[in-house]
Structures are given as structure tokens and as C-alpha cells.
C-alpha atoms as a PDB file:
ATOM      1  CA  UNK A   1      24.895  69.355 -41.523  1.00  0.00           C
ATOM      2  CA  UNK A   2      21.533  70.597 -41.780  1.00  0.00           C
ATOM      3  CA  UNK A   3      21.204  73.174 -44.696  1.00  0.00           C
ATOM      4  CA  UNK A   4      20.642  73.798 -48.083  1.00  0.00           C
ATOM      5  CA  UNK A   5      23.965  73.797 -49.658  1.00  0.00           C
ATOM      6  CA  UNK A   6      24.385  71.034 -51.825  1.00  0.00           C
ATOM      7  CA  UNK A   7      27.950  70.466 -51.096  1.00  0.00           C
ATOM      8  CA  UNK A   8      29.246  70.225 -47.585  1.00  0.00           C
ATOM      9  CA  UNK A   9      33.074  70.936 -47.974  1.00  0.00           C
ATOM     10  CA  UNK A  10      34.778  74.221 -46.392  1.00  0.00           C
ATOM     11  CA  UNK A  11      34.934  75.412 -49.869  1.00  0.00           C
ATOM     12  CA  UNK A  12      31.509  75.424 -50.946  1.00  0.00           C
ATOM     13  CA  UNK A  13      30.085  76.597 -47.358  1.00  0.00           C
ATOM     14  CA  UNK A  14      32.747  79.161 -47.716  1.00  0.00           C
ATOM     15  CA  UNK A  15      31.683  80.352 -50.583  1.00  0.00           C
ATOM     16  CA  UNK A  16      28.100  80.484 -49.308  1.00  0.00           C
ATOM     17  CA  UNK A  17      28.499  82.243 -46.816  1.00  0.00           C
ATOM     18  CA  UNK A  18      30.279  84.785 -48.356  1.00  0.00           C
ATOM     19  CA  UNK A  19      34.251  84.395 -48.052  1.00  0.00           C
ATOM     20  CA  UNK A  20      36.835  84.621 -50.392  1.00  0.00           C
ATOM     21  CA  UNK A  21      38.305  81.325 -49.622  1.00  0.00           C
ATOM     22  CA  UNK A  22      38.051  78.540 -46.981  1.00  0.00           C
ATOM     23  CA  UNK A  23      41.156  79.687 -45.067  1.00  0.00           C
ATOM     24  CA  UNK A  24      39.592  81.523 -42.310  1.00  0.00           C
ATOM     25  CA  UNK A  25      36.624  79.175 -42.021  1.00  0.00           C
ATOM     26  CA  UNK A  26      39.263  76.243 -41.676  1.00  0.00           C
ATOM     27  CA  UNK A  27      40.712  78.049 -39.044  1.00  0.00           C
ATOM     28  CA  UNK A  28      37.734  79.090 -37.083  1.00  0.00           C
ATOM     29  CA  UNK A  29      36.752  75.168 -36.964  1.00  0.00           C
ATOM     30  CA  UNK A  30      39.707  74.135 -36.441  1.00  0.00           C
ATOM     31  CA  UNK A  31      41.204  76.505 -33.611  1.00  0.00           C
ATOM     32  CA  UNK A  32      38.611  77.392 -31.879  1.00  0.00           C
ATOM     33  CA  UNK A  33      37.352  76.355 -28.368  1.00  0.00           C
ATOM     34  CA  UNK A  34      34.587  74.189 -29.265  1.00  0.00           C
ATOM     35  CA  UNK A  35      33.050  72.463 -26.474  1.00  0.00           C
ATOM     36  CA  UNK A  36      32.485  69.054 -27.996  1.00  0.00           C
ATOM     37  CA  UNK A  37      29.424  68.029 -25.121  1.00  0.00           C
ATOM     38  CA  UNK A  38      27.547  71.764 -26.122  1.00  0.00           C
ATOM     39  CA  UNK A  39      28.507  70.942 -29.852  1.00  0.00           C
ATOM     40  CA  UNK A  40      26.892  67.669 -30.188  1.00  0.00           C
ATOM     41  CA  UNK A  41      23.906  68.378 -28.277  1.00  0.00           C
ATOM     42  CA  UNK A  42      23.030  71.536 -30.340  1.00  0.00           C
ATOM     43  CA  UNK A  43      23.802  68.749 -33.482  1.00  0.00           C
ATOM     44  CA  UNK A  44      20.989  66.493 -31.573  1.00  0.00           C
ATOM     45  CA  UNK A  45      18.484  69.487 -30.738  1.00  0.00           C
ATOM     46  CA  UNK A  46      19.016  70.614 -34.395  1.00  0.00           C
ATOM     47  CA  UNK A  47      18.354  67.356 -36.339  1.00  0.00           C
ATOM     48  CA  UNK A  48      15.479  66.524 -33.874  1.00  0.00           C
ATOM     49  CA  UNK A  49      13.819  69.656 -34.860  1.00  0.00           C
ATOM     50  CA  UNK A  50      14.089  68.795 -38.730  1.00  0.00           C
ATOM     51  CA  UNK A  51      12.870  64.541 -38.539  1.00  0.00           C
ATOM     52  CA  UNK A  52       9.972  65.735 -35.511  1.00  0.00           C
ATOM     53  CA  UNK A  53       8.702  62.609 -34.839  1.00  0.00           C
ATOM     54  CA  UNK A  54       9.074  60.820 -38.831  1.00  0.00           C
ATOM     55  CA  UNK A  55      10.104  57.610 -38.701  1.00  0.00           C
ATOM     56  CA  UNK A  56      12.895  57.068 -40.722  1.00  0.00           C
ATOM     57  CA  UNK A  57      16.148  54.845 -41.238  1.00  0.00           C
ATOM     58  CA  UNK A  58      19.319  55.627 -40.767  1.00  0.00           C
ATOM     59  CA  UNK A  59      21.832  53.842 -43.415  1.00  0.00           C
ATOM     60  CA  UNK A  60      25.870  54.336 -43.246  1.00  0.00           C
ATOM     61  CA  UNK A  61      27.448  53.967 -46.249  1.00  0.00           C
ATOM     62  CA  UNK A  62      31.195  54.351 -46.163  1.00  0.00           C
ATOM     63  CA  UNK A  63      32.284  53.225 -49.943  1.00  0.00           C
ATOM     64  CA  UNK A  64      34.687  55.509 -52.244  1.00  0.00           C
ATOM     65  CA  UNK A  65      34.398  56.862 -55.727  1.00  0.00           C
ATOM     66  CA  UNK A  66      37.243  56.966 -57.921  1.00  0.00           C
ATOM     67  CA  UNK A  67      37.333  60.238 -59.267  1.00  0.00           C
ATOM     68  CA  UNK A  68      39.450  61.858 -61.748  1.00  0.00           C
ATOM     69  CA  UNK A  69      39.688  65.516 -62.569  1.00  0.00           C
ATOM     70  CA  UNK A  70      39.423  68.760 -60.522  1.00  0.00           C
ATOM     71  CA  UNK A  71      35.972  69.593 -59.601  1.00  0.00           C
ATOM     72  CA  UNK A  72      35.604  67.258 -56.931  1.00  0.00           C
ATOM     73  CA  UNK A  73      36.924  68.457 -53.362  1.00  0.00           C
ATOM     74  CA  UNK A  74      39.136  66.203 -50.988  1.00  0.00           C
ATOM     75  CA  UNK A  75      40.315  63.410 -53.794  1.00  0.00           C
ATOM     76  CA  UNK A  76      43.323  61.853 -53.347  1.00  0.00           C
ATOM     77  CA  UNK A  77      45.155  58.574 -53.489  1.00  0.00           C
ATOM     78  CA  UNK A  78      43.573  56.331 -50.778  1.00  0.00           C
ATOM     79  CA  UNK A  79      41.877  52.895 -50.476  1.00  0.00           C
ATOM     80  CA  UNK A  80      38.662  52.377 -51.837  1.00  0.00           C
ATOM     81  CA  UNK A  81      36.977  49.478 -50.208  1.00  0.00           C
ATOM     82  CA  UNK A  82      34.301  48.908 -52.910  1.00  0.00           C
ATOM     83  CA  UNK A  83      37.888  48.555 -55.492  1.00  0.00           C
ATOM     84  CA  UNK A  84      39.215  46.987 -53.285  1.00  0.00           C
ATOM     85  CA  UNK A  85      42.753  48.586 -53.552  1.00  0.00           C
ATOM     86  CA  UNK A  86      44.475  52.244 -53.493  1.00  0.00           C
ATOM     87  CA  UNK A  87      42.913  54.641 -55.942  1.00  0.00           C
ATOM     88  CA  UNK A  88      42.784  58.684 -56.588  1.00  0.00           C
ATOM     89  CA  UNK A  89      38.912  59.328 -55.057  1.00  0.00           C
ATOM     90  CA  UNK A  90      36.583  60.052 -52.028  1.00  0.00           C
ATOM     91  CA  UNK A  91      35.591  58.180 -49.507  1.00  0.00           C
ATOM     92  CA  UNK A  92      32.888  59.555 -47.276  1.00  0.00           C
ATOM     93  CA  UNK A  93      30.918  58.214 -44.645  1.00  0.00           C
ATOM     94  CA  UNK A  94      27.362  59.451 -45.186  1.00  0.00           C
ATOM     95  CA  UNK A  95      24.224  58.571 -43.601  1.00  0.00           C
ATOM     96  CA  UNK A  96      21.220  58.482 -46.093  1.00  0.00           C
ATOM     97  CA  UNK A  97      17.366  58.533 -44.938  1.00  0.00           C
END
């Protein structure tokens, strides 16, 4: 997602856009009619727009963090490859430039 929120979970956009809670804004994601062809070429027009014509590459990484605590959103019990067995964390698959 292109902005300038720091987090990307329903919570934090939530609260940055200005709603009480993520409820709704699950919801609206999540129920609405979303045309997935439209959706992903407005993703493709969108970060086209942003990297003009930069070279760049585009790295996966899908390893987990153990995490412990509260402040962290979407942790639970789940296997972390880089542990190599189940653990309370995050696993994310996020593409770094």
C-alpha cells in the first residue's frame, strides 16, 4: 500500500483515517463488491506512478518474528520458518526495494 502510514494493519489505517475502530473498515474490505481485475490494475497504475522509471529490486521476504506482548497487531501462535517450529509472532510477506 502506497502511503505514509507507518503501519499497514486495519487498525492503524483506521485510526488514520479517522474511525473509532477497524470494524467498519473490515467490513467495507471485506463485503464489498470489489472487482479484483479494476483493483489490481489501479494497484499497478498506482505503484507505477510512485517507482517512474527507477530501477529497483524487488526482494520477498516471508520470515516471522516471535513477538511477545500487546503492541504488535495480528500475533498469534503459528509457524515461524526462520525458528523453525510453532511460535506466538508475525509472519508477513513483504517486498522490500
Amino acid at each position: 500500500m502506497v502511503s505514509e502510514i507507518k503501519r499497514k494493519s486495519l487498525p492503524a489505517i483506521a485510526k488514520a483515517v479517522g474511525l473509532d475502530n477497524q470494524q467498519n473498515l473490515h467490513h467495507f474490505l471485506t463485503e464489498s463488491p470489489w472487482s479484483v481485475e479494476q483493483l489490481r490494475q489501479k494497484r499497478l497504475e498506482l505503484i507505477l506512478k510512485v517507482v517512474n522509471s527507477r530501477r529497483l529490486i524487488l526482494l520477498i521476504d516471508e520470515t516471522g518474528d516471535c513477538k511477545k506482548g500487546t503492541s504488535t497487531d495480528y500475533v498469534k501462535r503459528q509457524y515461524i520458518s526462520n525458528v523453525g517450529k510453532q511460535e506466538n509472532g508475525i509472519v508477513v510477506a513483504q517486498p522490500m526495494a
